[in-house]
C-alpha atoms as a PDB file:
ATOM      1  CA  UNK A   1      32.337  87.376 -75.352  1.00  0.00           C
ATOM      2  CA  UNK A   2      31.926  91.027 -75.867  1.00  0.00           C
ATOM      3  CA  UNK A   3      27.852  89.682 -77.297  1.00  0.00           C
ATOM      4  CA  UNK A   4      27.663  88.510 -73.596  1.00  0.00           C
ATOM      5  CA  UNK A   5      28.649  90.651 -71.793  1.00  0.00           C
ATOM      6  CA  UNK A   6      26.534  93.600 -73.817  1.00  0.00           C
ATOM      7  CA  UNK A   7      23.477  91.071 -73.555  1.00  0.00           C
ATOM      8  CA  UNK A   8      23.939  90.715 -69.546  1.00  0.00           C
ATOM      9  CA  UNK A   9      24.165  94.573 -69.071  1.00  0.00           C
ATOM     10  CA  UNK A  10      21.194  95.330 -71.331  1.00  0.00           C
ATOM     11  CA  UNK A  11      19.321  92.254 -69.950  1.00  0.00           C
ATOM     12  CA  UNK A  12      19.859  93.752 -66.628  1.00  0.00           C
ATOM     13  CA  UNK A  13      17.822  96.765 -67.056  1.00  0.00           C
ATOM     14  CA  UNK A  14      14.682  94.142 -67.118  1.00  0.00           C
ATOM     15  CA  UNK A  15      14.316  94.281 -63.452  1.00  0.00           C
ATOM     16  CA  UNK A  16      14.689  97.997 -63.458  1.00  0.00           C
ATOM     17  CA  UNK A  17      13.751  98.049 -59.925  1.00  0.00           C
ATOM     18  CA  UNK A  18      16.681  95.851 -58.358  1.00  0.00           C
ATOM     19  CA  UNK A  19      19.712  98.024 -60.295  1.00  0.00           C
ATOM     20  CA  UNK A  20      22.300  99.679 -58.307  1.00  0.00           C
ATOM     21  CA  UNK A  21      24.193 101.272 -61.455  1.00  0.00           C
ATOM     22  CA  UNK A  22      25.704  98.137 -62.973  1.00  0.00           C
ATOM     23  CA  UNK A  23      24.565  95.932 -59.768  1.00  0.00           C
ATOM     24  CA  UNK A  24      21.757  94.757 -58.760  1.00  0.00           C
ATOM     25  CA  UNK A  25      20.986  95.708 -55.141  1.00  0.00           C
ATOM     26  CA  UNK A  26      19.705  99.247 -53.573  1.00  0.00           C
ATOM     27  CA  UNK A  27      22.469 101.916 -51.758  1.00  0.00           C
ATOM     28  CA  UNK A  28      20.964 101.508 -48.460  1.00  0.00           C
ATOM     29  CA  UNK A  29      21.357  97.906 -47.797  1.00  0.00           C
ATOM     30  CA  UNK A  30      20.912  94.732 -49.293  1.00  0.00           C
ATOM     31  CA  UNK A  31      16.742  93.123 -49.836  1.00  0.00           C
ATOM     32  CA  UNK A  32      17.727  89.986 -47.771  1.00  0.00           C
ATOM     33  CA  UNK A  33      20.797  88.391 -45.800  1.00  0.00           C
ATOM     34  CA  UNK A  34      21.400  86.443 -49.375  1.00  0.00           C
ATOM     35  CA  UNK A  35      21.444  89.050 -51.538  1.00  0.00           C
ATOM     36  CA  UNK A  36      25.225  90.245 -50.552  1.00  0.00           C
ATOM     37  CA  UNK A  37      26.585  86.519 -51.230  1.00  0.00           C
ATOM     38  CA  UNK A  38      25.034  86.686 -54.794  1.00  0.00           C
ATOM     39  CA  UNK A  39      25.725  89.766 -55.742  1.00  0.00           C
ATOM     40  CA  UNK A  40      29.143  89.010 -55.062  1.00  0.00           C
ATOM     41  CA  UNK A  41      29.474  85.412 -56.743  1.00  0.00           C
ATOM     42  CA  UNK A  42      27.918  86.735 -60.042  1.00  0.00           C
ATOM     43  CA  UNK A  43      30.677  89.547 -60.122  1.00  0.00           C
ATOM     44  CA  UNK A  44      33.375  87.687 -59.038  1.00  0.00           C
ATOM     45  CA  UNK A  45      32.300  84.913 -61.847  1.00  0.00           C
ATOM     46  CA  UNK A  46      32.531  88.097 -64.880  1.00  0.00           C
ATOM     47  CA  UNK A  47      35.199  89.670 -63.242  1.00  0.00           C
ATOM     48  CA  UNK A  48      37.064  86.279 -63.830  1.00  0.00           C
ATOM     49  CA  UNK A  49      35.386  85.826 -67.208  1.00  0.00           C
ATOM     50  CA  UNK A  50      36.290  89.175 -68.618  1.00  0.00           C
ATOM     51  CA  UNK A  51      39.845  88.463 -67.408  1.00  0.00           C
ATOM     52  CA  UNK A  52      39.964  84.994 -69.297  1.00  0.00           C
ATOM     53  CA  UNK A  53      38.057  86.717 -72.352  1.00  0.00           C
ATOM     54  CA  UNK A  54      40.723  89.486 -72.167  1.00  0.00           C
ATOM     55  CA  UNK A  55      44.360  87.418 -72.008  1.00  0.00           C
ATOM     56  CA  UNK A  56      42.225  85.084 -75.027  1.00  0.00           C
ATOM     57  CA  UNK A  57      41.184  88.294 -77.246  1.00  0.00           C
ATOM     58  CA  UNK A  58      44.843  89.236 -76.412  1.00  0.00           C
ATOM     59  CA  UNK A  59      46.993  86.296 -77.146  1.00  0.00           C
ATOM     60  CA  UNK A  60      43.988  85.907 -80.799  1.00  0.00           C
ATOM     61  CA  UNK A  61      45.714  89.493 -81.957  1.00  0.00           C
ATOM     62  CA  UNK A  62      49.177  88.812 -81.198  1.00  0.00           C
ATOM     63  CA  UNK A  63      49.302  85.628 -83.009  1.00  0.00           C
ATOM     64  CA  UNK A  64      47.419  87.339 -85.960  1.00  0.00           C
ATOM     65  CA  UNK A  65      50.127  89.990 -86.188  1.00  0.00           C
ATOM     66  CA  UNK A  66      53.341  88.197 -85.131  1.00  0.00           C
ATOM     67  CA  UNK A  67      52.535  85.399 -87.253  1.00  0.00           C
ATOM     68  CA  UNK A  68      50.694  86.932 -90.354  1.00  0.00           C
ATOM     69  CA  UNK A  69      51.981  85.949 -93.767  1.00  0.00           C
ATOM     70  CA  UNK A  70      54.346  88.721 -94.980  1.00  0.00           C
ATOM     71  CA  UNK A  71      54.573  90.119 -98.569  1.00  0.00           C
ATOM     72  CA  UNK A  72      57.308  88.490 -99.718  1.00  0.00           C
ATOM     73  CA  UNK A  73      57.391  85.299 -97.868  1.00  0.00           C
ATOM     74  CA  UNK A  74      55.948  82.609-100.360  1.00  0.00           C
ATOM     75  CA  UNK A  75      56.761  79.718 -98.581  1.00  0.00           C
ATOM     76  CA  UNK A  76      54.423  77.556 -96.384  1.00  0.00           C
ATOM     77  CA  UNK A  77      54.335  77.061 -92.666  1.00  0.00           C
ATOM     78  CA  UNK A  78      55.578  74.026 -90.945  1.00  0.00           C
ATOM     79  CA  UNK A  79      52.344  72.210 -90.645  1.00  0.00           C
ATOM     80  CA  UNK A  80      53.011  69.865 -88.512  1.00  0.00           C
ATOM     81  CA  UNK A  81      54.812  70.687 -84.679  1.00  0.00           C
ATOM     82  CA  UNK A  82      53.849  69.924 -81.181  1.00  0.00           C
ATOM     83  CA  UNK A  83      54.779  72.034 -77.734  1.00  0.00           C
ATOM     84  CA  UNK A  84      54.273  69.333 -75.127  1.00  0.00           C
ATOM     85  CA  UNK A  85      54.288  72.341 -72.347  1.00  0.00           C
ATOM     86  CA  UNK A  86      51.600  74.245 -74.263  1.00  0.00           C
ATOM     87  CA  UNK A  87      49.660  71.236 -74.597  1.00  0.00           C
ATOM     88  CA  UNK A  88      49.420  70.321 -71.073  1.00  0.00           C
ATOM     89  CA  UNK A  89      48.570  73.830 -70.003  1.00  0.00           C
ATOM     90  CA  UNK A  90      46.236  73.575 -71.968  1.00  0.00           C
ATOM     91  CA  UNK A  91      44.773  70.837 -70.494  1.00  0.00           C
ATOM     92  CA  UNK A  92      45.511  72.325 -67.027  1.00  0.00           C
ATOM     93  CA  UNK A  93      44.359  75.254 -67.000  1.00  0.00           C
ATOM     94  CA  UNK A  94      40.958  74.905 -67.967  1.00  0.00           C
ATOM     95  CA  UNK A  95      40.267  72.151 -65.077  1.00  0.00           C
ATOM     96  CA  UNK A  96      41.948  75.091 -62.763  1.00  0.00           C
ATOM     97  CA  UNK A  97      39.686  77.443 -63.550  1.00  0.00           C
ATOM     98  CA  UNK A  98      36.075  75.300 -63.343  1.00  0.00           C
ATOM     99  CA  UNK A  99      37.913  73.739 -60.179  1.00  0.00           C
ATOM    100  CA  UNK A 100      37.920  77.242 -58.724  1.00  0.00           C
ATOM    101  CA  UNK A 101      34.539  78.370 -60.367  1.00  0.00           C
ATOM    102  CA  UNK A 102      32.820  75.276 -58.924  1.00  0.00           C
ATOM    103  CA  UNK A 103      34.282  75.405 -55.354  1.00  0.00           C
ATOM    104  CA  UNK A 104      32.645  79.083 -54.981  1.00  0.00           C
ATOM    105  CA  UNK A 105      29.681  78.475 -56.785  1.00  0.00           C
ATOM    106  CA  UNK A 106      29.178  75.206 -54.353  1.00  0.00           C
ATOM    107  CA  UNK A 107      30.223  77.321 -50.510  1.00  0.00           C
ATOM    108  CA  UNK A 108      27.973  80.021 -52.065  1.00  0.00           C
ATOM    109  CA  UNK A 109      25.034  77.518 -53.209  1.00  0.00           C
ATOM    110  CA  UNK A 110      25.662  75.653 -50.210  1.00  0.00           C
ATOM    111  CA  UNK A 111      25.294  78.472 -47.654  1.00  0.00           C
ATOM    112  CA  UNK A 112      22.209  79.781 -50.058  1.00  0.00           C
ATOM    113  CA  UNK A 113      20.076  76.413 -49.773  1.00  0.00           C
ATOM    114  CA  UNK A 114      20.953  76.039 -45.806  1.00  0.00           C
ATOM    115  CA  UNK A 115      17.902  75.097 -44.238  1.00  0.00           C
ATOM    116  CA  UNK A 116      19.271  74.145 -41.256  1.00  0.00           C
ATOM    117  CA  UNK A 117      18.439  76.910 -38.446  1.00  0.00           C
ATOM    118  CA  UNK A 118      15.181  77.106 -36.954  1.00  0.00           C
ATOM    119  CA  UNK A 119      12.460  79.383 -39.280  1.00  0.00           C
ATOM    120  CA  UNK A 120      10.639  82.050 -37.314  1.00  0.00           C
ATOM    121  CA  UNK A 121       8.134  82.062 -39.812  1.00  0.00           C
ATOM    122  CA  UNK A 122       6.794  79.640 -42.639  1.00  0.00           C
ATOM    123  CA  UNK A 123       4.907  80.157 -45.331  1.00  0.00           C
ATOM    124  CA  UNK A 124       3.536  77.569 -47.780  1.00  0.00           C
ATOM    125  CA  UNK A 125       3.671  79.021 -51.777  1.00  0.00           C
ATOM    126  CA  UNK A 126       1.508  77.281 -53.939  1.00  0.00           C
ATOM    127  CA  UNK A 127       2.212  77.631 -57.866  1.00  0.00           C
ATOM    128  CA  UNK A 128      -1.734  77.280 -59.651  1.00  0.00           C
ATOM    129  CA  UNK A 129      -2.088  78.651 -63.247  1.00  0.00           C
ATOM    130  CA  UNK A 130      -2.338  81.401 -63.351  1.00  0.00           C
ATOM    131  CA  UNK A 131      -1.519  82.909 -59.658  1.00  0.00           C
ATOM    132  CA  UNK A 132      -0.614  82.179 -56.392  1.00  0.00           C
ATOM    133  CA  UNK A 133      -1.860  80.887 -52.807  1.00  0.00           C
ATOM    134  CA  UNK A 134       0.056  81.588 -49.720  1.00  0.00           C
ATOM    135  CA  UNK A 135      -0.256  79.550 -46.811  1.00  0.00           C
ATOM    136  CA  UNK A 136       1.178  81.665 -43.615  1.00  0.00           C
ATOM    137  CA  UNK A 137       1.405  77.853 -41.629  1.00  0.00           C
ATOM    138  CA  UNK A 138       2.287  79.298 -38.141  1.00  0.00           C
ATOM    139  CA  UNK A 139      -0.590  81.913 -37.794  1.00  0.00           C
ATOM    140  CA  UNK A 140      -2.736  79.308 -39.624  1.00  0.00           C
ATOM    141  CA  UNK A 141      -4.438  81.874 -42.474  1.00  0.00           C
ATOM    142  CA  UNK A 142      -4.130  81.869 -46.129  1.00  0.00           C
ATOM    143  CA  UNK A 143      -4.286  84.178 -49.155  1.00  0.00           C
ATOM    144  CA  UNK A 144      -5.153  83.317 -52.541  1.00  0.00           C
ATOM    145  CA  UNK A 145      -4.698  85.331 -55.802  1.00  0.00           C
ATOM    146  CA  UNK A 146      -6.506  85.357 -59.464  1.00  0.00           C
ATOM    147  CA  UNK A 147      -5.025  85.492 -62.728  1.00  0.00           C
ATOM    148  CA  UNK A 148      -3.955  88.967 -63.959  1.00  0.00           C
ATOM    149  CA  UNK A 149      -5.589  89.337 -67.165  1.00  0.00           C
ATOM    150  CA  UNK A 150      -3.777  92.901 -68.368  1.00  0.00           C
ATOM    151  CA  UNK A 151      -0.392  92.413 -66.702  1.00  0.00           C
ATOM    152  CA  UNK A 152       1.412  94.732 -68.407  1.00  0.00           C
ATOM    153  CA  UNK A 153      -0.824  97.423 -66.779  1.00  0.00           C
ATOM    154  CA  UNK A 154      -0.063  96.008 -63.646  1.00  0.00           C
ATOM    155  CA  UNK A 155       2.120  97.888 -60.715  1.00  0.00           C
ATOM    156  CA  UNK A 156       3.389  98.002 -57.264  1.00  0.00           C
ATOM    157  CA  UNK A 157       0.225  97.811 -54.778  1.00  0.00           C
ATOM    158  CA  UNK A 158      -2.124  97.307 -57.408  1.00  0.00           C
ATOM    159  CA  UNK A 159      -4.810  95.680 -55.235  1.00  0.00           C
ATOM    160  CA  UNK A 160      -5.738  93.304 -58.213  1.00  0.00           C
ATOM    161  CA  UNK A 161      -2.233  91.455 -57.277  1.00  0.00           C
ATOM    162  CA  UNK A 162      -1.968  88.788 -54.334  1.00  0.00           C
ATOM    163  CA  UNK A 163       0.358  89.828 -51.308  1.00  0.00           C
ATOM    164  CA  UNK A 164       2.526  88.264 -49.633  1.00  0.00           C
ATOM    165  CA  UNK A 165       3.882  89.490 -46.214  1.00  0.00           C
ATOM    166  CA  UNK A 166       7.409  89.091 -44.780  1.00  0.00           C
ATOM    167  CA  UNK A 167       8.156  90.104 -41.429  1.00  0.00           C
ATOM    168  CA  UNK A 168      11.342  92.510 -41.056  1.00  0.00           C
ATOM    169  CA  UNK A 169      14.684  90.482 -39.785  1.00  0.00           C
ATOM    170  CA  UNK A 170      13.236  87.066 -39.229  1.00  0.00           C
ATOM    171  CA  UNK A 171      14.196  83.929 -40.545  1.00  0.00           C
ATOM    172  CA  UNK A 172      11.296  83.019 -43.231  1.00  0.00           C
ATOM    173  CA  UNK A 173      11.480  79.595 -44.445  1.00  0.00           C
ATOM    174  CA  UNK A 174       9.266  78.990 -47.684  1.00  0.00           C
ATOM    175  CA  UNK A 175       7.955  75.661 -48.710  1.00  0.00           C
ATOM    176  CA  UNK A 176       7.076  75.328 -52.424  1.00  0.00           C
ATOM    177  CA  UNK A 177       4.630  73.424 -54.095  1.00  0.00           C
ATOM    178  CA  UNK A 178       2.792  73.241 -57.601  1.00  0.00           C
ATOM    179  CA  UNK A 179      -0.457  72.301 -57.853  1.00  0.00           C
ATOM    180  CA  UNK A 180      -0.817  71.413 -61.566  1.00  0.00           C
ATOM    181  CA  UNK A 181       2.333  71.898 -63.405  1.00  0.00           C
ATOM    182  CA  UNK A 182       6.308  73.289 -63.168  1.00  0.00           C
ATOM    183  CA  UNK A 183       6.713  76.801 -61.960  1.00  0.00           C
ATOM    184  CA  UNK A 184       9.034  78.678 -60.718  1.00  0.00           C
ATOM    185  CA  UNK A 185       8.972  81.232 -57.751  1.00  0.00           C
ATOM    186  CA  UNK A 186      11.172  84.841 -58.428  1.00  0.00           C
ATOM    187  CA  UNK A 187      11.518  87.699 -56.836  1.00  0.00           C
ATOM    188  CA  UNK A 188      14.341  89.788 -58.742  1.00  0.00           C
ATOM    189  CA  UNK A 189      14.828  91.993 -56.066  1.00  0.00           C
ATOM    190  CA  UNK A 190      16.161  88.818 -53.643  1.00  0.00           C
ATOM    191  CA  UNK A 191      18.795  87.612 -57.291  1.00  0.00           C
ATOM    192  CA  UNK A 192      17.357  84.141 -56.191  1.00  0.00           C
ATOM    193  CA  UNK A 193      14.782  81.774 -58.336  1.00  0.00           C
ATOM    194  CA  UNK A 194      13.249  78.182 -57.068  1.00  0.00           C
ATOM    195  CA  UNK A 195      10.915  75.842 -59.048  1.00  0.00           C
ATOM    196  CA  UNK A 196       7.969  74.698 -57.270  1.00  0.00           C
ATOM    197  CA  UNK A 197       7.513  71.061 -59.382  1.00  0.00           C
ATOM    198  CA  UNK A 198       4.326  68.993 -58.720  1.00  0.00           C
ATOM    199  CA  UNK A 199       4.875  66.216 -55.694  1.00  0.00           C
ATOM    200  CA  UNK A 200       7.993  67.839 -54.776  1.00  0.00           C
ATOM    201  CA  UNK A 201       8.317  69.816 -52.078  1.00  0.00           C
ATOM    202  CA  UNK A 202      11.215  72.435 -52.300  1.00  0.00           C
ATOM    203  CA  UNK A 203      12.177  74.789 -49.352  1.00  0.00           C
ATOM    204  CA  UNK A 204      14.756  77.844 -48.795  1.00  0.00           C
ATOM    205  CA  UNK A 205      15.291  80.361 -46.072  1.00  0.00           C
ATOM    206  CA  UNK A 206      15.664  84.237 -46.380  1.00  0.00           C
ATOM    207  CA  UNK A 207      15.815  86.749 -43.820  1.00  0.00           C
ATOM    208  CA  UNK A 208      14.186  90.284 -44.632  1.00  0.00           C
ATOM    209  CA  UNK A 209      16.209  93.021 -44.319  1.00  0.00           C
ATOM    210  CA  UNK A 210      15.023  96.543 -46.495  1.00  0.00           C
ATOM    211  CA  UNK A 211      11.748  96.991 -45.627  1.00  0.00           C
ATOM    212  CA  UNK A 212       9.811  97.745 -48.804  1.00  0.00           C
ATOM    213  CA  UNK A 213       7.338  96.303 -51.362  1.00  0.00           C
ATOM    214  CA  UNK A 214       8.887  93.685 -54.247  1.00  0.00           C
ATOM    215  CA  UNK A 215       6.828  92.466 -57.723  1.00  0.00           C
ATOM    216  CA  UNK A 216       7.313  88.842 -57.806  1.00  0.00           C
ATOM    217  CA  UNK A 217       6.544  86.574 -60.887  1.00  0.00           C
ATOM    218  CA  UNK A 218       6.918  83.069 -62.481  1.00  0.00           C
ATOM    219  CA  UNK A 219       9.920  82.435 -63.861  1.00  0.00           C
ATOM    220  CA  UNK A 220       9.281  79.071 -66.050  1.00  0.00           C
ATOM    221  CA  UNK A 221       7.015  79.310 -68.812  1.00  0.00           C
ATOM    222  CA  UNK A 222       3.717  77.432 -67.660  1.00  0.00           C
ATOM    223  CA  UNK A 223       1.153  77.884 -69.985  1.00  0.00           C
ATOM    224  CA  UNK A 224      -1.074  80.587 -72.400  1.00  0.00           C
ATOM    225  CA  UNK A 225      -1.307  83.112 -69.310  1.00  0.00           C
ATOM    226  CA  UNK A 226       2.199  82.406 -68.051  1.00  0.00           C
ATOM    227  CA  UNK A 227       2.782  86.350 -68.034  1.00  0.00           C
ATOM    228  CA  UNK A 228      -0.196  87.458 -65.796  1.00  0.00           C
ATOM    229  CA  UNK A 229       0.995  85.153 -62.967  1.00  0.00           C
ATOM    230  CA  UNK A 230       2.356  87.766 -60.941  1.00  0.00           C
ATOM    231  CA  UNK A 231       2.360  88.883 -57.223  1.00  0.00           C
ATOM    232  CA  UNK A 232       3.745  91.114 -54.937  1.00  0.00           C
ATOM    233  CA  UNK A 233       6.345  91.025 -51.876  1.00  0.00           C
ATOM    234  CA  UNK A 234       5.351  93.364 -48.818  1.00  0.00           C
ATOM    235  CA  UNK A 235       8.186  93.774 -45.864  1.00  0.00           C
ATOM    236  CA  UNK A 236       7.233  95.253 -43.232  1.00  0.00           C
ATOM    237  CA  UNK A 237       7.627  95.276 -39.479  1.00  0.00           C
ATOM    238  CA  UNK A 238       6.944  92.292 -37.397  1.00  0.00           C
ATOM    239  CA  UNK A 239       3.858  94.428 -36.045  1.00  0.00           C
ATOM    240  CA  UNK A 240       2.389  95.206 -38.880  1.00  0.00           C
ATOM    241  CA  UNK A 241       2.997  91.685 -40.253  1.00  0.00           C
ATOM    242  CA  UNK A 242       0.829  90.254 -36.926  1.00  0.00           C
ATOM    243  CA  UNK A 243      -1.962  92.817 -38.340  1.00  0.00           C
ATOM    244  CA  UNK A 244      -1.942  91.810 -41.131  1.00  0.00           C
ATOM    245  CA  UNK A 245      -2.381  87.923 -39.876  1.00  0.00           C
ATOM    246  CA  UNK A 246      -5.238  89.447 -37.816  1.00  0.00           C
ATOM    247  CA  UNK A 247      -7.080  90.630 -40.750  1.00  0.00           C
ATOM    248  CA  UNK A 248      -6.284  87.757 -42.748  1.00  0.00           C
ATOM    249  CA  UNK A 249      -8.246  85.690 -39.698  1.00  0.00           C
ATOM    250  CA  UNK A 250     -11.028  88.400 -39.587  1.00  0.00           C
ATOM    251  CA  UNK A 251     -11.748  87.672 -43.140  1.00  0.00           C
ATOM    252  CA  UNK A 252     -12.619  84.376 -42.646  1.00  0.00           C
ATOM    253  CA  UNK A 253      -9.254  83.355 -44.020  1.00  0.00           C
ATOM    254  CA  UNK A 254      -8.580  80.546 -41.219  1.00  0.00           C
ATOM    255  CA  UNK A 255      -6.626  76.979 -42.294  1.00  0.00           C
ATOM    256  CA  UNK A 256      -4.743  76.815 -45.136  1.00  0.00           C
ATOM    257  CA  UNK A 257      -5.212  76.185 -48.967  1.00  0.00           C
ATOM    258  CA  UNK A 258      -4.290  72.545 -50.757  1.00  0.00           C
ATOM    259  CA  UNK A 259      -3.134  70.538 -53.189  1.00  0.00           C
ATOM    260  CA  UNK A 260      -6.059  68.529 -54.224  1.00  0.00           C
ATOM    261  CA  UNK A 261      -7.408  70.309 -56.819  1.00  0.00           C
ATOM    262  CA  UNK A 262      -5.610  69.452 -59.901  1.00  0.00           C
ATOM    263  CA  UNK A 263      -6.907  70.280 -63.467  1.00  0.00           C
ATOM    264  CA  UNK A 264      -5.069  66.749 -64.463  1.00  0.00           C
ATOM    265  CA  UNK A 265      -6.958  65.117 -62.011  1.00  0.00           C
ATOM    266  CA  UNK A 266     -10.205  67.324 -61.784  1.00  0.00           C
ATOM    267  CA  UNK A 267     -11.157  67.994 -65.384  1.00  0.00           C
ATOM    268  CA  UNK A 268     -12.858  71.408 -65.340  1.00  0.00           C
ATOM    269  CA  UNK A 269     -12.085  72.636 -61.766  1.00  0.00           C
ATOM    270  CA  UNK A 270     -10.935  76.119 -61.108  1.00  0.00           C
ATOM    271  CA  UNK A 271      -7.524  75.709 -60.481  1.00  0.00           C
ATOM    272  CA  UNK A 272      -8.195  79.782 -58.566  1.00  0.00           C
ATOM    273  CA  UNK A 273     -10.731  78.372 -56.294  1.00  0.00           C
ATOM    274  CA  UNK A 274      -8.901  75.461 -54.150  1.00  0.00           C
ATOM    275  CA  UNK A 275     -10.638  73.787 -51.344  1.00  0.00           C
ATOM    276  CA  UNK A 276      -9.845  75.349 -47.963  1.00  0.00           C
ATOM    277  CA  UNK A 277      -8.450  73.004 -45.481  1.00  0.00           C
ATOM    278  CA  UNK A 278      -8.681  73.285 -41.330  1.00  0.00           C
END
């Protein structure tokens, strides 16, 4: 327990861009409207751990020294005895606490994966190895990235990494698709992670709320260049956002990207070059 908990703290400092001391999060307000709701689940689940971990660790060093074998005690322990209330505590108990662990983790989940309300904006992400295509589907323009080849060089609005634009306090809804195999869309700085898994679509719904720029990656190991599939989140205000649609569409940028090329189906096709639809 105290492995795990060391691990989780050190592992933490990973994302050193999303750390409010020991939270995740920033001082002056919280990346999206979801952000708050995890933040608080994943400390309310180690606050309860670290209480269950403590009253265990506790109860391990009382029985050690209440019931260690004494210096001149020779003779052998009854080895055979039951506690029927004991027993069915600890039957109890445990099936208490994952009853209680599960009904917060499903309200939070629940209220997390609502796609219910009406999106202001929707954007299309499209997983390709190695990178990214973004299909803003109500302003009908696209943006497509290339494989990073030097990630580790890489940082915040390097112009080598593909954007993608949020609009400040509207409801985004994001529809996520692969186009070859399983990957996973991540942005530490909004504590939430979705796969995008070839002929599946899977959707969620944020709403902005810090303006600022966010590195996004993949999150599931997808092949040799798995680590250069990177991007970058850009909020900013719903005007700039409409400029930045309008030079999207003055690049030539008009339609959207997708899904037909497949390397599994399209032996030797650029899986960076997809065919442009509309």
């Amino acid at each position: 327990m105290v492995l795990a908990v060391a691990a989780a703290v050190l592992l933490s400092g990973c994302s050193a861009d999303t750390r409010r001391g020991f939270l995740p999060g920033y001082d002056n307000g919280q990346v999206t409207n979801m952000t708050g709701r995890i933040t608080h689940l994943w400390t309310g689940t180690w606050t309860a751990a670290l209480a269950v971990g403590v009253i265990t660790w506790g109860l391990i060093i009382w029985s050690v020294v209440v019931y260690r074998k004494r210096r001149d005690d020779d003779t052998l322990p009854i080895q055979t005895r039951y506690h029927v209330p004991l027993e069915i505590m600890y039957v109890v108990l445990p099936l208490f606490m994952i009853g209680v662990l599960y009904f917060y983790t499903e309200r939070d989940m629940s209220a997390i994966k609502d796609t219910s309300k009406t999106p202001d904006v929707t954007i299309e992400v499209i997983g390709k190895r190695w990178s990214w295509d973004f299909n803003y589907l109500d302003s009908g323009v696209w943006e497509s990235g290339t494989q990073i080849d030097d990630p580790g060089t890489v940082k915040l609005g390097d112009p080598r990494l593909p954007t993608l634009y949020l609009p400040l306090g509207k409801r985004v809804e994001f529809k996520l698709e692969s186009r070859d195999v399983i990957h996973s869309f991540w942005v530490p700085a909004f504590l939430y992670k979705e796969d995008l898994i070839p002929g599946r679509t899977n959707t969620f719904q944020i709403v902005p709320e810090r303006k600022g720029m966010y590195l996004g990656k993949c999150a599931e190991l997808c092949g040799e260049y798995h680590s250069g599939m990177l991007f970058q989140v850009d909020v900013v205000s719903p005007e700039e956002y409409q400029a930045q649609m309008e030079r999207l569409r003055s690049a030539g940028q008009v339609g959207k990207l997708g899904l037909d090329l497949n390397p599994a189906d399209h032996p030797g096709a650029n899986p960076t070059t997809p065919k442009q639809e509309g």
